[in-house]
PDB file of N, CA and C in Angstrom:
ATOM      1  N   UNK A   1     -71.955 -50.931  26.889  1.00  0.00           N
ATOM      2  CA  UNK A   1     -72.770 -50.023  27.690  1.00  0.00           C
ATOM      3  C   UNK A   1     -72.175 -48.617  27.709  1.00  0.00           C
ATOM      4  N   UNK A   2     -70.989 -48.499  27.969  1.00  0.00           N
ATOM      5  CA  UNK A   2     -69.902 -47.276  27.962  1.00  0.00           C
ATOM      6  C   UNK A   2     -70.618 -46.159  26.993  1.00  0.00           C
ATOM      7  N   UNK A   3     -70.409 -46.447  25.670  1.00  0.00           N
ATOM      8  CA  UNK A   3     -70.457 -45.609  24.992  1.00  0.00           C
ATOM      9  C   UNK A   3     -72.202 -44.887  24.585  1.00  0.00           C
ATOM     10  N   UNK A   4     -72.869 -46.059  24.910  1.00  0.00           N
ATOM     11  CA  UNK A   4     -74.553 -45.274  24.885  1.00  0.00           C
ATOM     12  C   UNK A   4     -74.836 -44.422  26.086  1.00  0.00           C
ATOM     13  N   UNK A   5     -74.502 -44.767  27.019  1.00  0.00           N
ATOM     14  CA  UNK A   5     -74.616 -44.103  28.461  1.00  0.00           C
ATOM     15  C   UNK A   5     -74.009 -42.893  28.346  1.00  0.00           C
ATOM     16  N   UNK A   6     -72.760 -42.535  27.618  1.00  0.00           N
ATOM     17  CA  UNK A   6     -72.084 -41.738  27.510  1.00  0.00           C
ATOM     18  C   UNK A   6     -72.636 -40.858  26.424  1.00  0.00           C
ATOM     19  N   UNK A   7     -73.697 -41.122  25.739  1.00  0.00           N
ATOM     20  CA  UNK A   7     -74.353 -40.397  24.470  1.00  0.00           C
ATOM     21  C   UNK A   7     -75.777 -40.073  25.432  1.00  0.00           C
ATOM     22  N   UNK A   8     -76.104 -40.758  26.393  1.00  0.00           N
ATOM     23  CA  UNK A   8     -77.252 -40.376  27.094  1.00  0.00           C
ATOM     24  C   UNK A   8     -76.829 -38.851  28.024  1.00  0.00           C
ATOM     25  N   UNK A   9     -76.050 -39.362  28.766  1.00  0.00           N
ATOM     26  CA  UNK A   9     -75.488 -38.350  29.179  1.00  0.00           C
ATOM     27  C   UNK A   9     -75.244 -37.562  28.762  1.00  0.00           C
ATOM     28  N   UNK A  10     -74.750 -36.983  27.404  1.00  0.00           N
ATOM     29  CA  UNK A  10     -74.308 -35.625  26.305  1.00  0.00           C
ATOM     30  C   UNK A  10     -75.742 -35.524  25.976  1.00  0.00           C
ATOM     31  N   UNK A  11     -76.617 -35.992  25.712  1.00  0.00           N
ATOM     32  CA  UNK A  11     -77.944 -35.302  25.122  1.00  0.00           C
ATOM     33  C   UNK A  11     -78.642 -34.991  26.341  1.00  0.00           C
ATOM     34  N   UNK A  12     -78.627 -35.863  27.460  1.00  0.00           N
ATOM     35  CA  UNK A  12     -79.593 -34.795  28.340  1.00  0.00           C
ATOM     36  C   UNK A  12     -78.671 -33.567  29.310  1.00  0.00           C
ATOM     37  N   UNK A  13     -77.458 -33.862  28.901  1.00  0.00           N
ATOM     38  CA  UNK A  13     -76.789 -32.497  29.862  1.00  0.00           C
ATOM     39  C   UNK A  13     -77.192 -31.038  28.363  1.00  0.00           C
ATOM     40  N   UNK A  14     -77.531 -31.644  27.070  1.00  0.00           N
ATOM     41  CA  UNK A  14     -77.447 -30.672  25.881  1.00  0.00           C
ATOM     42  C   UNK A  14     -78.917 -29.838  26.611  1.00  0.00           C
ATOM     43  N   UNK A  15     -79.687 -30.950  26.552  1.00  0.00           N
ATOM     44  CA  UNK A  15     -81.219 -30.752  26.662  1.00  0.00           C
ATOM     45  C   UNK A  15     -81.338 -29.939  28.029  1.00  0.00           C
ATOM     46  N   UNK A  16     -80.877 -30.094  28.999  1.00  0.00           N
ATOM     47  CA  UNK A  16     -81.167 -29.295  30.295  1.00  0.00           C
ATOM     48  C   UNK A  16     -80.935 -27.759  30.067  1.00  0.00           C
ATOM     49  N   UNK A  17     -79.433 -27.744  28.974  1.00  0.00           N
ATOM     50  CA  UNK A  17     -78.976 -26.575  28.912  1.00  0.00           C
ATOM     51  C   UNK A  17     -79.821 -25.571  28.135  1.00  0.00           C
ATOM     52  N   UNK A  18     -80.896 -26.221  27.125  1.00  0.00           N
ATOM     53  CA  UNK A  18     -81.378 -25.660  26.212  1.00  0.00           C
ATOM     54  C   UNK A  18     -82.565 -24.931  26.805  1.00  0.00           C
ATOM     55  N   UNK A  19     -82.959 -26.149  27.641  1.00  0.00           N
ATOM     56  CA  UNK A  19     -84.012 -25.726  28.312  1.00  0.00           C
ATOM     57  C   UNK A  19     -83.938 -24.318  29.329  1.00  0.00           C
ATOM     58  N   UNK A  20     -82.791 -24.678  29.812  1.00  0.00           N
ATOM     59  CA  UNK A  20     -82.613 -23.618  31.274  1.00  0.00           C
ATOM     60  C   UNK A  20     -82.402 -22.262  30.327  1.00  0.00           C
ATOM     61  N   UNK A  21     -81.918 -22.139  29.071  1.00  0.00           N
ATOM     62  CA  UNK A  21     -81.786 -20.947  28.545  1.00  0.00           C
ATOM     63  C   UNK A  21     -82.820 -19.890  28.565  1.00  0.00           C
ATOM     64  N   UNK A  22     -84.078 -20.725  28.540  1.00  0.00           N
ATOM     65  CA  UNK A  22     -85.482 -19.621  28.304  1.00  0.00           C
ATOM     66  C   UNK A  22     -85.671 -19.719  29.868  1.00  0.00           C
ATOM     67  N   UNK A  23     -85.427 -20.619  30.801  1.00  0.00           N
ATOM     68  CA  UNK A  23     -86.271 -20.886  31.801  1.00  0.00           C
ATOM     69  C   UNK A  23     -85.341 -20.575  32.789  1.00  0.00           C
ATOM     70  N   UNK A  24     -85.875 -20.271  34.190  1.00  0.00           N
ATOM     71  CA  UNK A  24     -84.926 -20.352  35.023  1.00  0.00           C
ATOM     72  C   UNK A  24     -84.388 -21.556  36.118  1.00  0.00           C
ATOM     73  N   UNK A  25     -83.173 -21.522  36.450  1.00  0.00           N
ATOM     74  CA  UNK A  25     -82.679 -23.169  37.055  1.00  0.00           C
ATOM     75  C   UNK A  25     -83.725 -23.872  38.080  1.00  0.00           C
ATOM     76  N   UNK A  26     -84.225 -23.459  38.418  1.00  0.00           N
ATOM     77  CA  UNK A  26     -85.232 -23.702  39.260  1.00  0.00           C
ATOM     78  C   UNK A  26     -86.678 -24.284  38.878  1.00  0.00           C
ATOM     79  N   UNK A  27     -86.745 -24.182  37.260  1.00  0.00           N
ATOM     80  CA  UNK A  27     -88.426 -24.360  36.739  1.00  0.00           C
ATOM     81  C   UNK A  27     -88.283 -26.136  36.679  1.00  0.00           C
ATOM     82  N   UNK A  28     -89.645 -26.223  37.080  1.00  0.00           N
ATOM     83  CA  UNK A  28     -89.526 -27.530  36.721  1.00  0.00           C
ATOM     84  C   UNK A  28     -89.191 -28.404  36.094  1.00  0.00           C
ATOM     85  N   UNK A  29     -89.310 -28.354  35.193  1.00  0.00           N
ATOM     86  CA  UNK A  29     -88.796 -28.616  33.585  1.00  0.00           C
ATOM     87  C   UNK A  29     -86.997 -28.546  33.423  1.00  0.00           C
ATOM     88  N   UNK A  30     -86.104 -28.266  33.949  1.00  0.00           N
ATOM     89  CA  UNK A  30     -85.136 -27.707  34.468  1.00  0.00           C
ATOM     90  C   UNK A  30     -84.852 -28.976  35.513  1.00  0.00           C
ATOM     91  N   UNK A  31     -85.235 -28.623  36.465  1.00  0.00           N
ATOM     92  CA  UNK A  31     -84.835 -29.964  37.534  1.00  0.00           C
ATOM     93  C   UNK A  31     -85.299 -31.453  37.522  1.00  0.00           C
ATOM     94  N   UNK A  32     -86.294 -31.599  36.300  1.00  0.00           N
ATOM     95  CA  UNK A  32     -86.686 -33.160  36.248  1.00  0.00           C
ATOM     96  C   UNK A  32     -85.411 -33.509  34.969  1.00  0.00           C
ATOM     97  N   UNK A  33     -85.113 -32.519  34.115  1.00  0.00           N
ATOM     98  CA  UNK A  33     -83.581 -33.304  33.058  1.00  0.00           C
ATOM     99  C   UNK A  33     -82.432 -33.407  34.482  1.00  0.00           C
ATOM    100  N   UNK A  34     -82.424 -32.637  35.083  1.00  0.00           N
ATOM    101  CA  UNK A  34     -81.558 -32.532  35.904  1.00  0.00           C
ATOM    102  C   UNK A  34     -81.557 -33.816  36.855  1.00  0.00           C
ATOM    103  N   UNK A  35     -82.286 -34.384  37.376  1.00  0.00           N
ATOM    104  CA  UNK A  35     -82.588 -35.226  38.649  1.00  0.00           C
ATOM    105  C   UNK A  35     -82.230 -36.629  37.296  1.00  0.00           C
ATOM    106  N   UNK A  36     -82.856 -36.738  35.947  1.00  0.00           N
ATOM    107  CA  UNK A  36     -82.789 -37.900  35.114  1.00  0.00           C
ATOM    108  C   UNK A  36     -81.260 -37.929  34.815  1.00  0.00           C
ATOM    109  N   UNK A  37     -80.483 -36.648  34.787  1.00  0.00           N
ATOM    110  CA  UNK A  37     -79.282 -36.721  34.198  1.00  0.00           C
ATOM    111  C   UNK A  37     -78.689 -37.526  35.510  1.00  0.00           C
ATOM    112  N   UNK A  38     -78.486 -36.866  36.468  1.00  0.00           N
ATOM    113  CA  UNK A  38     -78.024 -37.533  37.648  1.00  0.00           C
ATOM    114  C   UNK A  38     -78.542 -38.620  38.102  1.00  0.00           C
ATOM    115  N   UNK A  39     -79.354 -39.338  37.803  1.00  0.00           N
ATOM    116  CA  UNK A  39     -79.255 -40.924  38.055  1.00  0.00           C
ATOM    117  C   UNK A  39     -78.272 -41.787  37.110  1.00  0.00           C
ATOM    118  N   UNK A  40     -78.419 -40.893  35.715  1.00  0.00           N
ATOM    119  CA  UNK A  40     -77.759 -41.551  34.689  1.00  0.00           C
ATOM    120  C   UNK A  40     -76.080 -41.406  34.889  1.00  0.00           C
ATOM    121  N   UNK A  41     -75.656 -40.154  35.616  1.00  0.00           N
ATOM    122  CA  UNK A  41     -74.176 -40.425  36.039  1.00  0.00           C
ATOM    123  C   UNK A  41     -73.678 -41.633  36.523  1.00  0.00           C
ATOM    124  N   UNK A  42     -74.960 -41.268  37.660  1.00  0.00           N
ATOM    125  CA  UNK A  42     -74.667 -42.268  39.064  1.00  0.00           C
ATOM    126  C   UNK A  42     -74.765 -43.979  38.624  1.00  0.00           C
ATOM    127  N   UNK A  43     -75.656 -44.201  37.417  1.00  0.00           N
ATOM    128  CA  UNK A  43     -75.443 -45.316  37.107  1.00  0.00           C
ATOM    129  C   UNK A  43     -74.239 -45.611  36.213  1.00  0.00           C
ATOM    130  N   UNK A  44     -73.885 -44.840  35.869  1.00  0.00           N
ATOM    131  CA  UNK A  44     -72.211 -45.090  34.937  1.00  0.00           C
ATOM    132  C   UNK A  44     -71.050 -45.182  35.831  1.00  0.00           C
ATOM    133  N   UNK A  45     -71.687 -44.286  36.511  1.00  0.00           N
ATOM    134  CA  UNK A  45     -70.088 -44.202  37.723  1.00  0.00           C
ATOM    135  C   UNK A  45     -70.097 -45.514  38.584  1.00  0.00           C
ATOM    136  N   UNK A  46     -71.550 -45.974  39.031  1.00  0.00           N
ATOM    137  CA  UNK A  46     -71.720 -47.343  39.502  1.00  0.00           C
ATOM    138  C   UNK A  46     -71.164 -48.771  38.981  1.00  0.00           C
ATOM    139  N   UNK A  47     -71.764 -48.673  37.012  1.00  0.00           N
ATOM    140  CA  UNK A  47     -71.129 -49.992  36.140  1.00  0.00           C
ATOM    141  C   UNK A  47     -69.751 -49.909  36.372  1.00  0.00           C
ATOM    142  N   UNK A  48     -69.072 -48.591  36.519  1.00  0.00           N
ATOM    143  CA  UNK A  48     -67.268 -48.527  36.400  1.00  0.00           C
ATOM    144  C   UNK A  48     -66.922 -48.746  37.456  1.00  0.00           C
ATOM    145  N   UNK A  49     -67.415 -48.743  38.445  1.00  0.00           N
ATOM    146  CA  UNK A  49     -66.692 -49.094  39.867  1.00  0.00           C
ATOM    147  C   UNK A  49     -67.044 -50.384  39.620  1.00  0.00           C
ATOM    148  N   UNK A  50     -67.765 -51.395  39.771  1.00  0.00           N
ATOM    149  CA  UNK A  50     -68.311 -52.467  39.987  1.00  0.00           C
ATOM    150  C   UNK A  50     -67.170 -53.342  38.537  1.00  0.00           C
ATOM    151  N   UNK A  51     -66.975 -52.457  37.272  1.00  0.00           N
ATOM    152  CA  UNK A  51     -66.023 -53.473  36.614  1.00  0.00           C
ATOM    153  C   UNK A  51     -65.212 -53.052  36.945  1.00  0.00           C
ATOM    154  N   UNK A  52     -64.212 -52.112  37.649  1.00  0.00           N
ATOM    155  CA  UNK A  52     -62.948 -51.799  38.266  1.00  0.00           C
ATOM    156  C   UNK A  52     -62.547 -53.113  39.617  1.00  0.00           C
ATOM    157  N   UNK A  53     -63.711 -53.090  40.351  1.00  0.00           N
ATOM    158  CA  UNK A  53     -64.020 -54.184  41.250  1.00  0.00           C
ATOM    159  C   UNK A  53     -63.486 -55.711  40.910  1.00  0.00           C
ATOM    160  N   UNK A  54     -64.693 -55.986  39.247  1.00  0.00           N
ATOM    161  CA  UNK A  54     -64.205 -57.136  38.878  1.00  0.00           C
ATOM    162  C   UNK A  54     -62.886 -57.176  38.484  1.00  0.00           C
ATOM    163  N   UNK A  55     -62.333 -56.314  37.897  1.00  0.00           N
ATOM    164  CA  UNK A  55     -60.883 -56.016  37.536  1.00  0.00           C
ATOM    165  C   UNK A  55     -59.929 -56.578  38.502  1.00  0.00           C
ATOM    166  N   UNK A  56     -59.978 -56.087  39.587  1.00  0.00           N
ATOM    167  CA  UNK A  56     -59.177 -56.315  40.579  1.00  0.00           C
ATOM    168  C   UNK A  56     -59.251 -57.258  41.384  1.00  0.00           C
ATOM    169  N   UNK A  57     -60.318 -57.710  41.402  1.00  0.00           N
ATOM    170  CA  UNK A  57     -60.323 -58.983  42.126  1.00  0.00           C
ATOM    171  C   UNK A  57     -59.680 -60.399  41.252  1.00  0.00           C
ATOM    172  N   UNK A  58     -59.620 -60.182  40.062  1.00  0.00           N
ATOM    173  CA  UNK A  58     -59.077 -61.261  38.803  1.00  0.00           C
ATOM    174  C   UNK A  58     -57.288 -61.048  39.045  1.00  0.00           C
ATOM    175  N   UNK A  59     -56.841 -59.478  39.604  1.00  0.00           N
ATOM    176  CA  UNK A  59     -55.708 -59.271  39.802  1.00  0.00           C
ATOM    177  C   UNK A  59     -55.105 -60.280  41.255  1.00  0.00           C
ATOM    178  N   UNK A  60     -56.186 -60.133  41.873  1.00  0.00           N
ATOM    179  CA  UNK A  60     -55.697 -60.594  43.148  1.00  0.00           C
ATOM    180  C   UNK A  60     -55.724 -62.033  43.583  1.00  0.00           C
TER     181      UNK A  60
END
């Protein structure tokens, strides 16, 4: 999972940037890559806590 999530993430942080270049941070178009990118963190940062979790509980 790591490494596609992590290619999702580099193309839509590419894509927001490309976009916001003509547009300003605020255009729509602009805050819907933005709102998709940030679920997609939040779900990576979620899988890694949750196997850090399993990690440690196998420690304990």
């Amino acid at each position: 999972m790591k490494p596609k999530v992590l290619e999702q993430i580099e193309a839509l942080r590419l894509e927001m940037q490309q976009i916001a270049l003509d547009k300003d941070l605020t255009d729509p178009r602009v805050v819907m890559v933005s709102q998709r990118l940030d679920l997609l963190i939040n779900k990576f940062y979620l899988f890694q806590r949750k196997k850090w979790q399993r990690c440690y509980k196998r420690r304990a």
